[in-house]
Every structure is written in C-alpha cells, then in structure tokens.
Protein backbone atom coordinates (compact mmCIF):
# COMPACT_ATOMS: atom_id res chain seq x y z
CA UNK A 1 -13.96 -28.64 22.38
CA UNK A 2 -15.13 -24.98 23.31
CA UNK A 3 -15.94 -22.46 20.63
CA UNK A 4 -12.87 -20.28 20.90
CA UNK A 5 -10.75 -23.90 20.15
CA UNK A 6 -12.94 -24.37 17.79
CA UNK A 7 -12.20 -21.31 16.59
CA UNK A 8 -8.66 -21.58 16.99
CA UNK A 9 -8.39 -24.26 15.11
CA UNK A 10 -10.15 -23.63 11.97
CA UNK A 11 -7.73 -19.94 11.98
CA UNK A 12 -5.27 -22.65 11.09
CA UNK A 13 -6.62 -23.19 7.94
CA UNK A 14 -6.47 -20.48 5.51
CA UNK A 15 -9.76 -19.43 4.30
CA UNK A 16 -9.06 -16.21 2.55
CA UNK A 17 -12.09 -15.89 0.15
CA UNK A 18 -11.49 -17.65 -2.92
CA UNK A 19 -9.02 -19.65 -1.50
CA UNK A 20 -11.01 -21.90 0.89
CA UNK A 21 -10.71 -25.33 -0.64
CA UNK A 22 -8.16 -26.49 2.54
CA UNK A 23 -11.29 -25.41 4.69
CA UNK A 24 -14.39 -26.76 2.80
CA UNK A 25 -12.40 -30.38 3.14
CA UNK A 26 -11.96 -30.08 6.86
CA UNK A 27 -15.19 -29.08 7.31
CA UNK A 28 -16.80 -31.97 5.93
CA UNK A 29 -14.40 -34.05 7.24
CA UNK A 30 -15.81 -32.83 10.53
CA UNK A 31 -18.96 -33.50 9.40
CA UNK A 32 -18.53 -36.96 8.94
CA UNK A 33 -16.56 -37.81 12.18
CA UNK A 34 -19.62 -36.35 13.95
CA UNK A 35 -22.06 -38.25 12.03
CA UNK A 36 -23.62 -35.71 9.30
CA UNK A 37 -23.98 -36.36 5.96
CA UNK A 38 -22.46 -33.56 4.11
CA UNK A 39 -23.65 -32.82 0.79
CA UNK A 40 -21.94 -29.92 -1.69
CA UNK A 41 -22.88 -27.88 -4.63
CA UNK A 42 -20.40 -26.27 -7.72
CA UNK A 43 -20.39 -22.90 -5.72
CA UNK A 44 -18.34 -24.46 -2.60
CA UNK A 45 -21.51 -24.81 -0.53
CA UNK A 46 -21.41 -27.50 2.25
CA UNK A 47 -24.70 -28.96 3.72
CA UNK A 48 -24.03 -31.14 6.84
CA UNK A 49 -27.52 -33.08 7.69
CA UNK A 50 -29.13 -34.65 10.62
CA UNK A 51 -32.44 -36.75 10.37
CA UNK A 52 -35.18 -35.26 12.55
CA UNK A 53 -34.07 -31.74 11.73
CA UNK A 54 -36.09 -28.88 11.94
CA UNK A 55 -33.82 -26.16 12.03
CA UNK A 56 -30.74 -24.83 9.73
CA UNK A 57 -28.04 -23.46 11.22
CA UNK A 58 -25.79 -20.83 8.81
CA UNK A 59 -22.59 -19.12 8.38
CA UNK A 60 -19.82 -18.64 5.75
CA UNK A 61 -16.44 -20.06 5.90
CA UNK A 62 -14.43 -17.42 4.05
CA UNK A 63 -12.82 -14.48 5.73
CA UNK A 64 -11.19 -10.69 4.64
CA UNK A 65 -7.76 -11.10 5.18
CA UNK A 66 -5.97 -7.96 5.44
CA UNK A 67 -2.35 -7.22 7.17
CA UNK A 68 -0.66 -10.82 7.97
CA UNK A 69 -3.72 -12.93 7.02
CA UNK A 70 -4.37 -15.87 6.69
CA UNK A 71 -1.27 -15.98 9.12
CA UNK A 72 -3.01 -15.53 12.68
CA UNK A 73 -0.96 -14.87 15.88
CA UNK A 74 -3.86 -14.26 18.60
CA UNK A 75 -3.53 -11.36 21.36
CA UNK A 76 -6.19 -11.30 24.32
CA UNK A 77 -6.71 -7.53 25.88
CA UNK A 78 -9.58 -7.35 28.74
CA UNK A 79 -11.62 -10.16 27.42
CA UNK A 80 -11.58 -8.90 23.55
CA UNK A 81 -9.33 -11.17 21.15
CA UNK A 82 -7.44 -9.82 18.34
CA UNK A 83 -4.85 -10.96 15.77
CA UNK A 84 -1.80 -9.16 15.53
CA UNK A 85 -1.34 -6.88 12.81
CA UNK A 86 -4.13 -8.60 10.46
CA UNK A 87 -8.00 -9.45 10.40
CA UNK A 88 -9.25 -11.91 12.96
CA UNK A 89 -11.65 -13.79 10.52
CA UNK A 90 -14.08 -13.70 14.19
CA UNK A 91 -16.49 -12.61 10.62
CA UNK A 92 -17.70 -15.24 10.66
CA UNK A 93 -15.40 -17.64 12.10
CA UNK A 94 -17.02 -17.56 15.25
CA UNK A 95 -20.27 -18.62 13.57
CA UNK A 96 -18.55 -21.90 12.05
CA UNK A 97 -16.74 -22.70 15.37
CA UNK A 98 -20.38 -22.57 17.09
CA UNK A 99 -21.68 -24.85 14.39
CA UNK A 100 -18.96 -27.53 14.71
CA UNK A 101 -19.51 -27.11 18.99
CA UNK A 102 -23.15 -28.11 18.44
CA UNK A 103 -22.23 -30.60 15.81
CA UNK A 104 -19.62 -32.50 18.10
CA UNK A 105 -22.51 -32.35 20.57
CA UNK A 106 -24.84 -34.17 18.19
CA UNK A 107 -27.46 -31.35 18.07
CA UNK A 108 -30.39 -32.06 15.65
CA UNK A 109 -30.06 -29.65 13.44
CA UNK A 110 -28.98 -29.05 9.37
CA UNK A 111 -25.45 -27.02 9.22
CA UNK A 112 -25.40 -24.96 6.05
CA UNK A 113 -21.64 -23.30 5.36
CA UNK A 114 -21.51 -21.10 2.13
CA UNK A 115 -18.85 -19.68 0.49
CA UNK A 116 -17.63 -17.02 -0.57
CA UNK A 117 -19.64 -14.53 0.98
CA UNK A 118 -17.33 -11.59 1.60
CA UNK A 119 -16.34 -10.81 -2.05
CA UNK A 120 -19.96 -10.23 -3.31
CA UNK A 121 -22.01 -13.32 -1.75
CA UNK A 122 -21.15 -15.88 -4.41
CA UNK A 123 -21.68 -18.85 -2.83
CA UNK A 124 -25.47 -18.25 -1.35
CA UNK A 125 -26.13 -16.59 -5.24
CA UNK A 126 -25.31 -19.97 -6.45
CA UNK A 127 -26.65 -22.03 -3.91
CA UNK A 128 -27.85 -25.60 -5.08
CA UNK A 129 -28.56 -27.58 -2.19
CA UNK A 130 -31.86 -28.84 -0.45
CA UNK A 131 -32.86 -26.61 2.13
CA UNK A 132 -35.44 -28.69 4.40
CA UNK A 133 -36.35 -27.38 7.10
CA UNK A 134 -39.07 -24.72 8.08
CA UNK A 135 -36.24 -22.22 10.18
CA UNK A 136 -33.12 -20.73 9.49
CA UNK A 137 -30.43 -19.20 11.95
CA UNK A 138 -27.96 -16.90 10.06
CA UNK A 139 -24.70 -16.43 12.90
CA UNK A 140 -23.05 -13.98 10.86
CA UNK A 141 -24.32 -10.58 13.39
CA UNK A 142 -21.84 -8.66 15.56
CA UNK A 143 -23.80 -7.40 18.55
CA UNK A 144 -24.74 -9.31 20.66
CA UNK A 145 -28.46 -8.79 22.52
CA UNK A 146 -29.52 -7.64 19.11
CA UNK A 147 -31.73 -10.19 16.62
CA UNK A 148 -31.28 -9.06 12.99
CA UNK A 149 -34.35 -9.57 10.99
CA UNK A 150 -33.87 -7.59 7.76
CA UNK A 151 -30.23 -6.53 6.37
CA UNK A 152 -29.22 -3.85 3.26
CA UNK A 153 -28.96 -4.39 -0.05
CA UNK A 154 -26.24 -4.03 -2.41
CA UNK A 155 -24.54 -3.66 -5.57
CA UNK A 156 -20.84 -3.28 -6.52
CA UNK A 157 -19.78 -0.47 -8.87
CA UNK A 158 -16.93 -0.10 -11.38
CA UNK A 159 -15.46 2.69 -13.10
CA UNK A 160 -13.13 2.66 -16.06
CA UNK A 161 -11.78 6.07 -16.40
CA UNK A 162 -9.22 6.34 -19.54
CA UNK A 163 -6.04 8.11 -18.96
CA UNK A 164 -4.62 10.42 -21.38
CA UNK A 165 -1.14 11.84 -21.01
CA UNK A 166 1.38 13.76 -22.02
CA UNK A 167 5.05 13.44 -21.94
CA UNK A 168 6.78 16.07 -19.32
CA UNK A 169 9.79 16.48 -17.34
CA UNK A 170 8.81 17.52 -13.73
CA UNK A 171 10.09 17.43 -10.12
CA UNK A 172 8.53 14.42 -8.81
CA UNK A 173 7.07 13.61 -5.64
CA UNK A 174 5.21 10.45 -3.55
CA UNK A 175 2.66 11.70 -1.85
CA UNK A 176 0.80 8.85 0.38
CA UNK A 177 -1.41 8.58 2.77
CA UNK A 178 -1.68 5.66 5.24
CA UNK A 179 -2.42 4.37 8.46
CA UNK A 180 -5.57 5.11 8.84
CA UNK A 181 -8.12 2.57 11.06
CA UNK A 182 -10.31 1.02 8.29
CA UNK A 183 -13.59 -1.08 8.83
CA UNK A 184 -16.33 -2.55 7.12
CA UNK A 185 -17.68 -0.42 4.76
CA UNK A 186 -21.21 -1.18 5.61
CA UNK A 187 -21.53 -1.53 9.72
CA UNK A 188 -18.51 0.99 10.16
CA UNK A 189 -19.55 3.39 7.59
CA UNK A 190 -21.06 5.65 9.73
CA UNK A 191 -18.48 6.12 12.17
CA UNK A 192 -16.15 8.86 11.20
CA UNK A 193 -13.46 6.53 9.92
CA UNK A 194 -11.06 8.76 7.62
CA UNK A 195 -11.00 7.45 3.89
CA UNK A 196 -7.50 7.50 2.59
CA UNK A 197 -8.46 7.65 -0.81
CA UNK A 198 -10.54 10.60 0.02
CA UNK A 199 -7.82 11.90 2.07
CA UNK A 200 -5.57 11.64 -0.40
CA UNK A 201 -7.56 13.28 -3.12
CA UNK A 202 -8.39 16.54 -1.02
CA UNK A 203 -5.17 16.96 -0.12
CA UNK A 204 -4.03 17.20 -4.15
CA UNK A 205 -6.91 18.93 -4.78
CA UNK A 206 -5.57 21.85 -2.86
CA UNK A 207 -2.76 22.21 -4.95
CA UNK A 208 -2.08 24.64 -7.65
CA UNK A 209 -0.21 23.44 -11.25
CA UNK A 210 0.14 19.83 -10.08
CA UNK A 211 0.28 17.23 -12.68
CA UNK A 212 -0.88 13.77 -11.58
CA UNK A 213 1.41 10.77 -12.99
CA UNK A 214 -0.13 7.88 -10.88
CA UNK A 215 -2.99 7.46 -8.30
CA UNK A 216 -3.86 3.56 -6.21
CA UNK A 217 -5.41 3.30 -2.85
CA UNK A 218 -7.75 0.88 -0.87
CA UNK A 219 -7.55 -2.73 -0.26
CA UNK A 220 -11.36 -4.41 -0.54
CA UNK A 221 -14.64 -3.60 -2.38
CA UNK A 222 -16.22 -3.90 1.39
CA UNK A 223 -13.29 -2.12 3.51
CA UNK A 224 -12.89 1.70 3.67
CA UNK A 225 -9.70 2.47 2.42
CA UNK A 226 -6.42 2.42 4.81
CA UNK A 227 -4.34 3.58 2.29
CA UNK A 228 -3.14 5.39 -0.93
CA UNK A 229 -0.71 6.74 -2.62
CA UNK A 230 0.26 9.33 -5.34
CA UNK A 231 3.08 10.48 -7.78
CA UNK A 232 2.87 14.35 -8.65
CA UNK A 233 5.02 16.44 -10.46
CA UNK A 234 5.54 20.08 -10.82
CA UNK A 235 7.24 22.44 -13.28
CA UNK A 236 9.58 24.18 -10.17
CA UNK A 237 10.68 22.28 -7.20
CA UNK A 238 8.85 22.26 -4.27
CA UNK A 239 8.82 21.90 -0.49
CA UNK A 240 6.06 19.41 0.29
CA UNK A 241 5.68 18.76 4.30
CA UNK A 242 5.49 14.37 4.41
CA UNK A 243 6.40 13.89 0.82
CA UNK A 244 8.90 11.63 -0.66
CA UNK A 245 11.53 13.89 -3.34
CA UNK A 246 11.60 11.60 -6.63
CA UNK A 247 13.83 13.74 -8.14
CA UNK A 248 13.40 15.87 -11.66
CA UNK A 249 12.53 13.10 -14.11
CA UNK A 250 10.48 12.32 -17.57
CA UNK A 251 7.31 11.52 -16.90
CA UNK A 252 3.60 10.81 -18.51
CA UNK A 253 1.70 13.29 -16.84
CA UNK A 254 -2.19 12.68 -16.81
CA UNK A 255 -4.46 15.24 -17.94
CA UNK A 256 -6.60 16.88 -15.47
CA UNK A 257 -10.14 14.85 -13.54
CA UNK A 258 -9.20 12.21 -11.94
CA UNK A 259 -8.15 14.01 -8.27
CA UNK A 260 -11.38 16.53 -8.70
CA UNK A 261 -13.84 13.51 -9.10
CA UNK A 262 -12.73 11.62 -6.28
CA UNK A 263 -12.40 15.07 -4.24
CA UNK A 264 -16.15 16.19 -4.75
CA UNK A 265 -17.57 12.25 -4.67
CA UNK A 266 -19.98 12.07 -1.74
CA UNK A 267 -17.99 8.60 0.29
CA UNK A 268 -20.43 7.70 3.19
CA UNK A 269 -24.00 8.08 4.64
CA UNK A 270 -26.64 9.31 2.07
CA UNK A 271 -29.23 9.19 4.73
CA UNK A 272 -30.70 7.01 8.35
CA UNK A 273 -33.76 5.35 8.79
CA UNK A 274 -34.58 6.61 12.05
CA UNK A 275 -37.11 3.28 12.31
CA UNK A 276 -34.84 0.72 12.60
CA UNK A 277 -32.04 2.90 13.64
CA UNK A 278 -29.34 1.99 11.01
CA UNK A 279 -28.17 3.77 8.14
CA UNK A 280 -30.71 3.63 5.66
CA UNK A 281 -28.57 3.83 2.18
CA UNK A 282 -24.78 4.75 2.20
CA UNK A 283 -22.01 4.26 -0.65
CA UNK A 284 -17.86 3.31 -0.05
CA UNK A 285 -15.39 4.65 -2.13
CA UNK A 286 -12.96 1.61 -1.78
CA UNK A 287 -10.43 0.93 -4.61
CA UNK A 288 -8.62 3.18 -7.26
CA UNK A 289 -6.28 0.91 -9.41
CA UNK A 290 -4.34 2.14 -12.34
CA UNK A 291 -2.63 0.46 -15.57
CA UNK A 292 -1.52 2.14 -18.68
CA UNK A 293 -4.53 2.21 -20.42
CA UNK A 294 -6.96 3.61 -17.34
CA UNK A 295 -8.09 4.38 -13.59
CA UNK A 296 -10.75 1.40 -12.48
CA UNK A 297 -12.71 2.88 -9.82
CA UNK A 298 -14.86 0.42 -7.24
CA UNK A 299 -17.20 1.53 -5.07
CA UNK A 300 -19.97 -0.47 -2.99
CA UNK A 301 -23.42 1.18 -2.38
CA UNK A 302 -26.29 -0.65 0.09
CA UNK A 303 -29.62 0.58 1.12
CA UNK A 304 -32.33 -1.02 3.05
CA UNK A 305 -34.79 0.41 0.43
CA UNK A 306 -34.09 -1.35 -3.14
CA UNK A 307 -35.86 1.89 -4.46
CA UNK A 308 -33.43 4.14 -3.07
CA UNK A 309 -30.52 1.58 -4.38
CA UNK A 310 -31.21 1.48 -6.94
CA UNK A 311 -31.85 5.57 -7.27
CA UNK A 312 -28.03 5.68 -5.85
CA UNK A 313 -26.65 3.18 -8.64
CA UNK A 314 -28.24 5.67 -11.31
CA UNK A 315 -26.86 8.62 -9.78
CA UNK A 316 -23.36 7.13 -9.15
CA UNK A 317 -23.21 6.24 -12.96
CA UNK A 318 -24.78 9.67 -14.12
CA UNK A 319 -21.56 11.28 -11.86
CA UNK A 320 -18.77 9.17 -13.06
CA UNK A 321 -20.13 9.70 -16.46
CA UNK A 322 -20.26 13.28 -16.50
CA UNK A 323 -16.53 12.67 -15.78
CA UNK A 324 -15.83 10.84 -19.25
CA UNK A 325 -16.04 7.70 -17.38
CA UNK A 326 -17.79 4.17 -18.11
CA UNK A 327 -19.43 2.81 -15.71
CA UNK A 328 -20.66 -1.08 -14.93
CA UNK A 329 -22.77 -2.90 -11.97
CA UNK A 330 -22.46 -6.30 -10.64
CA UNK A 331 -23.69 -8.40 -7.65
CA UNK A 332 -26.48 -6.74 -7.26
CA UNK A 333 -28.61 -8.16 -4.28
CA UNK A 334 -32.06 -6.73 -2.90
CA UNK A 335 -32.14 -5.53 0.54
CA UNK A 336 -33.62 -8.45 3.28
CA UNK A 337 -37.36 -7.17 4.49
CA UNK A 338 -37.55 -7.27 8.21
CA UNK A 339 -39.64 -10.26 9.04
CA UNK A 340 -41.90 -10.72 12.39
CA UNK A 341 -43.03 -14.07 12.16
CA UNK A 342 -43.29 -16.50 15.11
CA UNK A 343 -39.95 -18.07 14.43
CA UNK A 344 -38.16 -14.01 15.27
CA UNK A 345 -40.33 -13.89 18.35
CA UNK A 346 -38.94 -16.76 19.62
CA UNK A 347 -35.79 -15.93 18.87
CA UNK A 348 -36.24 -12.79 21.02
CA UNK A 349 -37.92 -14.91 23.57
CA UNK A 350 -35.05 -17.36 24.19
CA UNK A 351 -32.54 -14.83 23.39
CA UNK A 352 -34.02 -11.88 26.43
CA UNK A 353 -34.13 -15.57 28.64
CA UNK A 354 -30.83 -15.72 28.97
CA UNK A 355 -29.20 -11.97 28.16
CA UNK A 356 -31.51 -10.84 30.16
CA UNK A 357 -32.29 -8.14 27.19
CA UNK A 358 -32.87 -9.10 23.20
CA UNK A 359 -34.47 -6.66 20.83
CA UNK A 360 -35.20 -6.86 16.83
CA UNK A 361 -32.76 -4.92 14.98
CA UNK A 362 -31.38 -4.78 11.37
CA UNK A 363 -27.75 -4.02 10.04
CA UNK A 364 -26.22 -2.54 7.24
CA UNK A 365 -24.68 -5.11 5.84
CA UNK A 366 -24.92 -7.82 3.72
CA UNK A 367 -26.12 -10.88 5.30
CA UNK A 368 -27.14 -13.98 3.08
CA UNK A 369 -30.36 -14.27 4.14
CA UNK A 370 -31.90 -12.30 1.96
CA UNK A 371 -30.53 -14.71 -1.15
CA UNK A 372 -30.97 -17.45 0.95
CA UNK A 373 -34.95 -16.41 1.35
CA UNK A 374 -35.64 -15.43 -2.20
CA UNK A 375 -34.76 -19.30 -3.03
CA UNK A 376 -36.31 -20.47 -0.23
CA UNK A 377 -39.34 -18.27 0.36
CA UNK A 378 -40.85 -20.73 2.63
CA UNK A 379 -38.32 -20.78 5.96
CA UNK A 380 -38.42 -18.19 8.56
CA UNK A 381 -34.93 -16.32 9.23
CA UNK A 382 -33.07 -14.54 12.10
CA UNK A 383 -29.53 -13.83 12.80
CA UNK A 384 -27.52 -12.95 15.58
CA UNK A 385 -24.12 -13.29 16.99
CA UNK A 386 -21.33 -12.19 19.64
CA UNK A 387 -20.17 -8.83 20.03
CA UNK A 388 -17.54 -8.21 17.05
CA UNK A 389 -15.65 -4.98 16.32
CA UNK A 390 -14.50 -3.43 13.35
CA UNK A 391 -14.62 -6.40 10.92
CA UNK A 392 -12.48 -5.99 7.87
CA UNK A 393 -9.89 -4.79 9.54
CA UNK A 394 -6.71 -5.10 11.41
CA UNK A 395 -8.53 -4.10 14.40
CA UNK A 396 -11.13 -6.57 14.30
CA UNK A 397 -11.93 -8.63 17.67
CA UNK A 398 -14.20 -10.25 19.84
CA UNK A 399 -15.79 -10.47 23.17
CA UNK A 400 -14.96 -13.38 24.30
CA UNK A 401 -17.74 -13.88 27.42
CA UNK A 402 -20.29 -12.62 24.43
CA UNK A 403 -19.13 -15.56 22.36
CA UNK A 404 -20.01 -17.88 25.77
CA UNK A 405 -23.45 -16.30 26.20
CA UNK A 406 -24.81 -16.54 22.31
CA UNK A 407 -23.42 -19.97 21.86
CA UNK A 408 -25.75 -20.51 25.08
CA UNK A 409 -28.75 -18.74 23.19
CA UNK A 410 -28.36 -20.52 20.17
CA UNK A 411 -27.61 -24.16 21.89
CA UNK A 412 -31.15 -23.34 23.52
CA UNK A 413 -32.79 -21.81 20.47
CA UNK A 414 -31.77 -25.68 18.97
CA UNK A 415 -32.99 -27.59 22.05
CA UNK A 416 -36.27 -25.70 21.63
CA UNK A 417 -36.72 -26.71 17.83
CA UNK A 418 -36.00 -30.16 18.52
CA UNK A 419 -38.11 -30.99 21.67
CA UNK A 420 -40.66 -28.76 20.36
C-alpha cells in the first residue's frame, strides 16, 4: 500500500486523543502481520521491533479533532488534501502511515508510536519501553526541506477566577463571535490569526454600563480560539449591530474583571529569535469555561529558552493574580536544544540528495523529542516531515507530492542506517 492508503485507512479509526484504544490494537496488529514484535507500556506506547536495528523511527497516533472529527470525508484541491469541515489528523497521521509503508516493506528499523501527544505529551512523559538503538527519526514536522533539530518548550496554564454576582433584571443580549480560521497555537501563532476570545473581549470592553452574565470561548489548550460567546445585559434596551435580543429577564450579573483581563492580556508573540528564525517564546489564550462557582482560564506558553519560560509562567501568574485569580501549572516540558551531531548532518545530507535543498531548522512546537532525549540521553534525534498546513484546524491539509518525496528521504535515510 502507498502512504496516502495508508493514511486513509488508519482515518478510519478514530484516534481522537484519549480515545485511541481502537488504533493502538490495529497498530500492533499490523505489527505482527509484518513480522515486528510489538511491545507496550501503561501510557499507550507501542514499540514495534526488528532484529538488526539501528534506527527508531517515531510518531504519535492521536490526533486534534475539531469540526466533524473523528468522522473524515477527504477533499483533494491542486494537490493539497483536506477533510471537510473538520481536522485532517495529516498531524501526525502521515508520520504513522509512513511507518506502516516501511514496515510492510520489511525495513530494519524499531517503530516507536506514542500516545497521547497532542493534549500535553502524555504518552512520551510516561514512556517505559526499551529504546535500543543509537538514532532516532521524529516524523511529526510540517515543512518539508526543513530538518528540525531543537523544538520549544512548554507549560500549560490554568486560571480559576471566582465569580461573584448579583441578582438583576436587565435586557439581555448574545453576543458571539465565530468563524474565525484557527491554527496551532504554537507554529500558527505568529500569523495574524484573529483570537475569538480576544475578539470577543475587546469588543465588550468598549462598552459602557454592561453587566456580564456568562463568558465561554475556544476549543483546545493548543488551538487559537475559533469561537466565543457572551450574555450581557443592560439597564435600558439597546440596539446592538450582530447581537441576539434575549429579552428583559432576571439574571446573576457578574461583578466587574473578567472582560478587562482578557482585553489587556498580551495573546501571541512575546519575542523571535532571529537565529533560528522562529518565534522565540509566545503564549495562547485558548479556553474560557464557566460554571457557577468560577471562570477557568487555560492558556499555553512555549519558548525555546527554558529561562525565558519559565520568566513568562511567573509573569502570567503575577497578572492573573493581580486580578483576584488562582493560578496553577502543569505539563511542563523543557525546550529541545538544537543538536549538530553526525546523525543531523546526515540527515541533511540524504535529505538535500533528493529535495535538491535541506537546511537545519527548529519549530515552535512541541515535538517529543525533547522527553524522548532526556530519558534517552544517549540517541541522536532529527525530525522532519511533508508540507502540512494549519494543523489544529478545520483547514488543515497536506501536500500530497511532499508526502511522496519525504517518504523517499526517510526510506533512504533507513537504507543508509542499515547497510551502513
């Protein structure tokens, strides 16, 4: 089978993250039909094995769904495939489908597929399996030409904001915001992409003697928010251009904070590293949730310096605090050092060979090397992968030629390991 069937097929199987247990028993059913032994840990981790091994091959087997996910109905445009109206799960599908292609093949070569990855990296965190061999090739990069070698940092933030309110009777009014293009909040984060929570909150900002009665927006800890909505109220009625009349109603109003804090909050790029041209440290504003007793705020910050993550967790909690907020961390993961060893230079080497260009890069994102590498400090790591746009969202898609020519670069980059 090619990748893209490969691909196609496994898009059968839901894989949302956390629910992945259809697709961790097909994969090592696959294993064993191609003759791998496939080995597992608590976490969901799958290790497929082949004697004579020198290299691992890596990628993680849950995906973002958003829209109609996990339900996939594919759409091809000019050589890019998409799903209608939901992620593709091409992050990191794609990956897997290559590692099954090379594993039908036979190739000598360990196939490592973790889980869990895109709601805070659980599965490498908690990976307990026996990692042998002196190489490792992450596939979970989205341009192609490019050959990661160091990736951001990160750490997940949560606010718990406690709502006190007072009884009122007010003309009501939904206010929402929504269609708006999403993305990944690391890798997309510094493209302009509207944030409908921030949206949302500068728009209420700018009104005078509003009362707040409810406030939700955003979809994932690692997507920029598509949408949000509000409930106002005011003493005298009011002609609102795009709102939804509610009607004059009782109502627990919410004092006054909650719309001013998310107004001012700085969403986005803190600052570039002009060296490895990628943002160097950058923070997402993605979830507002509400329930009787309080707003939870989440927000996910990275940096490719742990210093300067570490300086924008402590200023995130100082703001939220100042705001009569309490504040908590979790997940949080030290940035990936760019490496330069041999095993990089020949990925370059083999990669430029048949591109015909290949250069060292490194992306803000979370990629499980880093993880991987602190428990393994012994095996050299790359990544790289097709061209893939706007992951975590409903615009997500792929090249497919791309997908042709890196499954080409990383069939040779295995030949090479195995001959060599």
């Amino acid at each position: 089978m090619s990748v893209i069937s490969h691909f196609k097929a496994l898009s059968q199987i839901p894989h949302c993250s956390s629910q992945a247990d259809g697709m961790k028993a097909y994969l090592i059913e696959k294993a064993g039909e191609y003759g791998y032994e496939a080995l597992d840990d608590r976490a969901g981790n799958i290790l497929c094995r082949k004697n004579g091994a020198v290299i691992t091959l890596q990628s993680h087997y849950d995906m973002v769904c958003i829209g109609k996910a996990p339900v996939l109905k594919f759409e091809e445009r000019d050589g890019w495939l998409y799903a209608k109206d939901s992620t593709l799960g091409a992050d990191n599908g794609i990956g897997m489908a290559m590692m099954l292609s090379l594993m039908e093949e036979g190739a000598v070569a360990d196939m490592l597929f973790t889980a869990d990855e895109e709601i805070g990296l659980l599965g490498a965190r908690a990976l307990a399996l026996p990692l042998k061999t002196s190489f490792l090739l992450n596939l979970d990069s989205e341009d192609e030409g490019v050959v990661t070698i160091g990736c951001a940092g990160g750490v997940d933030i949560i606010v718990s904001l406690p709502i006190v309110s007072k009884s009122r009777v007010l003309f009501c009014y939904e206010i929402e915001k929504s269609g708006f293009a999403g993305g990944h909040s690391g890798v997309d984060i510094d493209k302009n992409i509207p944030n409908a929570i921030k949206e949302l909150a500068a728009l209420l900002d700018s009104f005078e003697d509003m009362f707040l009665i409810s406030f939700e927006g955003g979809e994932r800890r690692n997507s920029i928010a598509k949408h949000a909505v509000a409930v106002v109220g005011f003493e005298q009625e009011r002609t609102i251009a795009g709102a939804k009349p509610l009607g004059r109603r009782d109502v627990e109003a919410v004092e006054p904070g909650l719309v001013p804090m998310l107004h001012a909050f700085a969403h986005g790029v803190r600052s570039f590293n002009r060296k490895l041209n990628t943002v160097q440290t950058s923070i997402n504003l993605a979830i507002v949730e509400q329930n009787e007793k309080e707003f939870r705020i989440h927000l996910s910050a990275r940096s490719m310096d742990r210093d300067e993550l570490l300086q924008l967790q402590k200023e995130t909690i100082a703001y939220f605090e100042n705001f009569g907020g309490s504040v908590k961390t979790e997940g949080f993961y030290a940035p990936w050092e760019p490496e330069s060893g041999a095993f990089v230079k020949e990925v370059i080497r083999i990669s430029h060979k048949v591109l015909g260009s290949a250069e060292a890069g490194a992306i803000h994102a979370g990629l499980e090397c880093g993880i991987i590498k602190e428990k393994f400090p012994h095996m050299e790591m790359a990544s790289l992968g097709p061209t893939i746009r706007y992951p975590h969202s409903t615009r997500e898609c792929v090249d497919l030629a791309s997908v042709d020519r890196i499954f080409s670069v990383v069939k040779k980059i295995c030949e090479h390991y195995y001959n060599g």
